[in-house]
N, C-alpha and C. Protein backbone atom coordinates (compact mmCIF):
# COMPACT_ATOMS: atom_id res chain seq x y z
N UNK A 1 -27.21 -34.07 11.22
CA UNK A 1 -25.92 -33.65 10.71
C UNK A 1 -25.24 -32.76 11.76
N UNK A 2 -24.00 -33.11 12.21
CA UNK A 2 -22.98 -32.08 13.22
C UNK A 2 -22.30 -31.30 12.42
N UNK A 3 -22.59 -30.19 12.75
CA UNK A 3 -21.20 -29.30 12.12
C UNK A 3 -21.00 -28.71 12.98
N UNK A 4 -19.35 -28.05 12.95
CA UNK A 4 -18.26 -28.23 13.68
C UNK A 4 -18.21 -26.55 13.34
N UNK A 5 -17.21 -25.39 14.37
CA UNK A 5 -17.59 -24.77 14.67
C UNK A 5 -16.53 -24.31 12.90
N UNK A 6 -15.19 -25.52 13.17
CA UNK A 6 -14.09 -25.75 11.80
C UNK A 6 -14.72 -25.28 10.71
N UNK A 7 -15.94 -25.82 10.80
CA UNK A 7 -16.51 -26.18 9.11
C UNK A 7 -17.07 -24.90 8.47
N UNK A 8 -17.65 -23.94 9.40
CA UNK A 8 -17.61 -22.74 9.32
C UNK A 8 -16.74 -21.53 9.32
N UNK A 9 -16.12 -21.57 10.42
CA UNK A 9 -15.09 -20.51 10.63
C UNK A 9 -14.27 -20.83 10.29
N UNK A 10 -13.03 -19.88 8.70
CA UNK A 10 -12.04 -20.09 8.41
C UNK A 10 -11.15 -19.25 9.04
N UNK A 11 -9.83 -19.71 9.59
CA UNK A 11 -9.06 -18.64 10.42
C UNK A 11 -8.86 -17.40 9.82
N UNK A 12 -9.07 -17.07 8.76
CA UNK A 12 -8.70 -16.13 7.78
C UNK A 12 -10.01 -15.46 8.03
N UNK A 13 -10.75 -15.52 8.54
CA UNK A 13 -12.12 -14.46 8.58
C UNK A 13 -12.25 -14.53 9.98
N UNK A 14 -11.39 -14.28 10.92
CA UNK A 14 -11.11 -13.81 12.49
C UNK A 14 -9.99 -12.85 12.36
N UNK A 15 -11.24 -11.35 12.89
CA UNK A 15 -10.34 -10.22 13.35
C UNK A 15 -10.27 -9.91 14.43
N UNK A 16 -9.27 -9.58 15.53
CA UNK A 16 -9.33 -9.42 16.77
C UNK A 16 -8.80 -8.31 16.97
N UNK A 17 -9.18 -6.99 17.53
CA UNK A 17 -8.46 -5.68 18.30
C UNK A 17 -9.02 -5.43 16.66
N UNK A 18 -9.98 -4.99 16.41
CA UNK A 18 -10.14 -4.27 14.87
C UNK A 18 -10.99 -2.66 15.47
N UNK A 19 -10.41 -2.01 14.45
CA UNK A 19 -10.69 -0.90 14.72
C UNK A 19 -11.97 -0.54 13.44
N UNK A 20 -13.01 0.07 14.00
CA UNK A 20 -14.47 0.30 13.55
C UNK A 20 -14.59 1.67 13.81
N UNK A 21 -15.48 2.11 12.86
CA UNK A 21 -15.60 3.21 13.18
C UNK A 21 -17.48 3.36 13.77
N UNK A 22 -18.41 2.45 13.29
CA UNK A 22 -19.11 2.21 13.60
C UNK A 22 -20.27 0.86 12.98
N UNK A 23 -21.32 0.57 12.99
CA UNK A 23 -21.73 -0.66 13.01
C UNK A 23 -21.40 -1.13 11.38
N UNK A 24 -22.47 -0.08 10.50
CA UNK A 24 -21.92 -0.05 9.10
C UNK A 24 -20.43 -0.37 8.81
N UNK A 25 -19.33 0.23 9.57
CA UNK A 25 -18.22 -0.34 8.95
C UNK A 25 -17.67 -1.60 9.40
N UNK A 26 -18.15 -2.01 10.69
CA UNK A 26 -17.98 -3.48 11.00
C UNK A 26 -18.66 -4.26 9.90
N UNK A 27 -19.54 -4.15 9.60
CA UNK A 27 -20.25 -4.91 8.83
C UNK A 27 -19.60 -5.10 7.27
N UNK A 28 -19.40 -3.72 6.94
CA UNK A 28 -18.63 -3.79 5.84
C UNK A 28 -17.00 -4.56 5.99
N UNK A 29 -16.30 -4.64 6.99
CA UNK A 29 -14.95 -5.25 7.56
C UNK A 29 -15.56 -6.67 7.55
N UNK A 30 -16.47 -7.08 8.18
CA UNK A 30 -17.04 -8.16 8.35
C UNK A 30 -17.12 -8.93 6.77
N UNK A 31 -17.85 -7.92 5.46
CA UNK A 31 -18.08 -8.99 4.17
C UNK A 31 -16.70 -8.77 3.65
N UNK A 32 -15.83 -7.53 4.28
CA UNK A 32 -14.43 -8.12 3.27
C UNK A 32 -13.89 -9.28 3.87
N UNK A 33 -13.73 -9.35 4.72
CA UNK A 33 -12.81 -10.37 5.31
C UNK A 33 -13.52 -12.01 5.10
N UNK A 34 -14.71 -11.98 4.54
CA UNK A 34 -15.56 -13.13 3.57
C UNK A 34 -14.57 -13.11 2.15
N UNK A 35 -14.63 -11.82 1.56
CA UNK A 35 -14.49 -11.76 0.17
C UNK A 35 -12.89 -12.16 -0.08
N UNK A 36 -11.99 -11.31 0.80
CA UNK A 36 -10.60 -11.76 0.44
C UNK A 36 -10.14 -13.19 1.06
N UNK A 37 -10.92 -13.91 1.81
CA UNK A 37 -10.56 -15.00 2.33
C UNK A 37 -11.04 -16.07 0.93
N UNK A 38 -11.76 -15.67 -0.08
CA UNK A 38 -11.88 -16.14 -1.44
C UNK A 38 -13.32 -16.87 -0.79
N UNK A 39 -14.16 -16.87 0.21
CA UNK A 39 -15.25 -17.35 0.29
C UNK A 39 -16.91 -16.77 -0.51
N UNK A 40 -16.61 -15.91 -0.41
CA UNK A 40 -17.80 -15.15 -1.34
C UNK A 40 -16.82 -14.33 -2.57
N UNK A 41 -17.39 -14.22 -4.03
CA UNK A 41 -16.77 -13.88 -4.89
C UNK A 41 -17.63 -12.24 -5.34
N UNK A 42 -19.25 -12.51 -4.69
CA UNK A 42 -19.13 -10.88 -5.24
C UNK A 42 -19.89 -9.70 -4.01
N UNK A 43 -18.94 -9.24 -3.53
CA UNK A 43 -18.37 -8.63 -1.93
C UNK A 43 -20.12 -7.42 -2.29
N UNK A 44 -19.68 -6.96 -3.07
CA UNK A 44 -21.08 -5.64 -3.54
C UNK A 44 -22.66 -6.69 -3.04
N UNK A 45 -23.13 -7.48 -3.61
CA UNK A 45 -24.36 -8.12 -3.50
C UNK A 45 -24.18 -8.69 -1.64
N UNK A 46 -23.73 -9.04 -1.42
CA UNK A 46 -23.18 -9.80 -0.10
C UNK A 46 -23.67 -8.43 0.71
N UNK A 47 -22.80 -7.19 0.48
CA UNK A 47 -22.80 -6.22 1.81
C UNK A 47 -24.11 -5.75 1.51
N UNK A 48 -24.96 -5.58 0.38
CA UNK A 48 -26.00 -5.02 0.33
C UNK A 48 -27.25 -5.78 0.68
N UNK A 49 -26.90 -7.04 0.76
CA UNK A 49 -28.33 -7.68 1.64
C UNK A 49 -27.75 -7.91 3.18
N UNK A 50 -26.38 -7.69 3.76
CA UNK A 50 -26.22 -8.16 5.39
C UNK A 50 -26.89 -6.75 5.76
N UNK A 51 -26.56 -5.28 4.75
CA UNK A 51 -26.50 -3.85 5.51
C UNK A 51 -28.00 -3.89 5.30
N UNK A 52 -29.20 -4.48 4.49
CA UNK A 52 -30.61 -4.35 4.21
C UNK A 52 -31.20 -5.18 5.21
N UNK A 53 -30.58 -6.30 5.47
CA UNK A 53 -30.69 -7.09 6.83
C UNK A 53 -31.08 -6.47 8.05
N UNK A 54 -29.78 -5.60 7.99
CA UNK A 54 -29.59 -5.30 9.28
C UNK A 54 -30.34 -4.26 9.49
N UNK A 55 -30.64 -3.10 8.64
CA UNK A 55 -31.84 -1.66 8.74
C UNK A 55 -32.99 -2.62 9.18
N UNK A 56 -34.02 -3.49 8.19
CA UNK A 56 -34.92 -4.22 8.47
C UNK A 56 -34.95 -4.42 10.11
N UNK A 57 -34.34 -5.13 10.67
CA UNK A 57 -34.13 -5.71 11.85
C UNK A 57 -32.77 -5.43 12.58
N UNK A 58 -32.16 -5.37 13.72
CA UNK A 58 -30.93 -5.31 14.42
C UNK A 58 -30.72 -7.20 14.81
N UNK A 59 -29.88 -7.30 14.10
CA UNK A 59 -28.94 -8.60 14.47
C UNK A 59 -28.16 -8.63 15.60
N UNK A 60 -27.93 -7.83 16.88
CA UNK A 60 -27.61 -7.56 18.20
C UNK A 60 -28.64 -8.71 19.11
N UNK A 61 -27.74 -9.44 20.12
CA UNK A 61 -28.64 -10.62 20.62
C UNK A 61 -28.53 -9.97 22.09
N UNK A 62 -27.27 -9.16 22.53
CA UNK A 62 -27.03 -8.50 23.60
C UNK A 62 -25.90 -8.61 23.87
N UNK A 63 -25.01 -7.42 25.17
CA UNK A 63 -23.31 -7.65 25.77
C UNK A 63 -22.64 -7.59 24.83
N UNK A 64 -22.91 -6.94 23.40
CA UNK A 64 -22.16 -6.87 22.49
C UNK A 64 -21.99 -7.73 21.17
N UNK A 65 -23.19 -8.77 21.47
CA UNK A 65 -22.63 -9.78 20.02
C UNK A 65 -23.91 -9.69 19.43
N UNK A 66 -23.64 -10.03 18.40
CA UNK A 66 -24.80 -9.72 16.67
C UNK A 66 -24.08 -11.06 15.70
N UNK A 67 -25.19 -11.64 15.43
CA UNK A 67 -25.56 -12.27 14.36
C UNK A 67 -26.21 -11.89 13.05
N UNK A 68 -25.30 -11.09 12.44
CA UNK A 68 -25.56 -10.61 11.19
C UNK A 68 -25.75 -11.49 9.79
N UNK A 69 -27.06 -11.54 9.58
CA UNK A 69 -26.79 -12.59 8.35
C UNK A 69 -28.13 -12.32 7.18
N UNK A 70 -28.00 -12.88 6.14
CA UNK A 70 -29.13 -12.80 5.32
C UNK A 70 -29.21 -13.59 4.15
N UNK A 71 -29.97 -13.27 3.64
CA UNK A 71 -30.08 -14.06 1.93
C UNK A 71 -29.76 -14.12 0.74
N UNK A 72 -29.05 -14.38 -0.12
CA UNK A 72 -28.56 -14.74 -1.06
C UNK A 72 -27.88 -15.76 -2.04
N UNK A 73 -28.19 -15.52 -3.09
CA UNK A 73 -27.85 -16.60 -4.42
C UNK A 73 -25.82 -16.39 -4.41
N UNK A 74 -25.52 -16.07 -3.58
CA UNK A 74 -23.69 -15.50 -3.91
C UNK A 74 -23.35 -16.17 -2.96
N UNK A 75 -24.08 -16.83 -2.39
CA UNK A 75 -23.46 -17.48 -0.84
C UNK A 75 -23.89 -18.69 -0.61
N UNK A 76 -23.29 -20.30 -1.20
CA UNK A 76 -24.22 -21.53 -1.16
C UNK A 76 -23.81 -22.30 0.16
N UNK A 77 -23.11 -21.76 1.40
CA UNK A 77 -23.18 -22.50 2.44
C UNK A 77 -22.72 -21.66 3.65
N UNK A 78 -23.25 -22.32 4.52
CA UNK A 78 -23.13 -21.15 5.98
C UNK A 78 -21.76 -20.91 6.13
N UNK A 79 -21.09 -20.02 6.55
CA UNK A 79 -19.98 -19.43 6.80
C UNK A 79 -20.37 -18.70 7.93
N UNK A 80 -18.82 -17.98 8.86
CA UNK A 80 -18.90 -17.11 9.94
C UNK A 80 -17.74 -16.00 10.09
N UNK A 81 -17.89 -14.90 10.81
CA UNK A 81 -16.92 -14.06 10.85
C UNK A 81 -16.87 -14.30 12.39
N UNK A 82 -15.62 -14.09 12.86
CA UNK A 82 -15.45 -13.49 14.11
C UNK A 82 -14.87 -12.32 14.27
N UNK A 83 -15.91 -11.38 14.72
CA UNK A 83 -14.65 -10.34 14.94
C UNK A 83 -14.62 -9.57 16.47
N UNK A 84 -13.69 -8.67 16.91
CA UNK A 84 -14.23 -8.14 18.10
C UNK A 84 -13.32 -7.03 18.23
N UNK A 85 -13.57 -6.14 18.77
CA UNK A 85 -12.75 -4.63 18.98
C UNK A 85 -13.27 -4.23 20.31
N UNK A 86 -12.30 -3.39 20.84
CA UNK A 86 -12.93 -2.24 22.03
C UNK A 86 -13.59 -1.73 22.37
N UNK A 87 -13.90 -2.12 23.42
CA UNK A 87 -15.07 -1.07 23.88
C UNK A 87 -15.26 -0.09 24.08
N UNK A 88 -16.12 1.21 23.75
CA UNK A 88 -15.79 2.86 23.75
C UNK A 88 -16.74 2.74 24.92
């Protein structure tokens, strides 16, 4: 099966020049911009297994990018965020 980068990423869950205050709130910017794009319906269960995810283990691959992801019954198909902000 091919899937397409489309089939995942909805333009509506790409933030660019976003302002963070730190990883936690990317992350949290990261499941709203799931929730108001109407892809996940309950934003609370979602941020509490990516932020339990992420304590467990660091989703950082290196140069700045992280693959943040995890498990749940609220979420029945892969989805993606893009996001990216400044460098301090």
């Amino acid at each position: 099966m091919d899937i397409k980068i489309s089939d995942i990423l909805d333009p509506a869950c790409v933030a660019l020049n976003l302002e963070v205050k730190d990883k936690t709130d990317a992350l949290n910017k990261m499941v709203d911009l799931l929730a108001k794009s109407g892809k996940v319906q309950d934003r609370v269960t979602l941020g509490s297994v990516i932020l339990e995810r992420e304590r467990l283990m660091s989703t950082g691959i290196g140069n700045g990018v992280a693959l943040p992801h995890g498990k749940t019954n609220v979420v029945d198909r892969s989805m993606a965020v893009l996001q990216r902000w400044p460098r301090r």
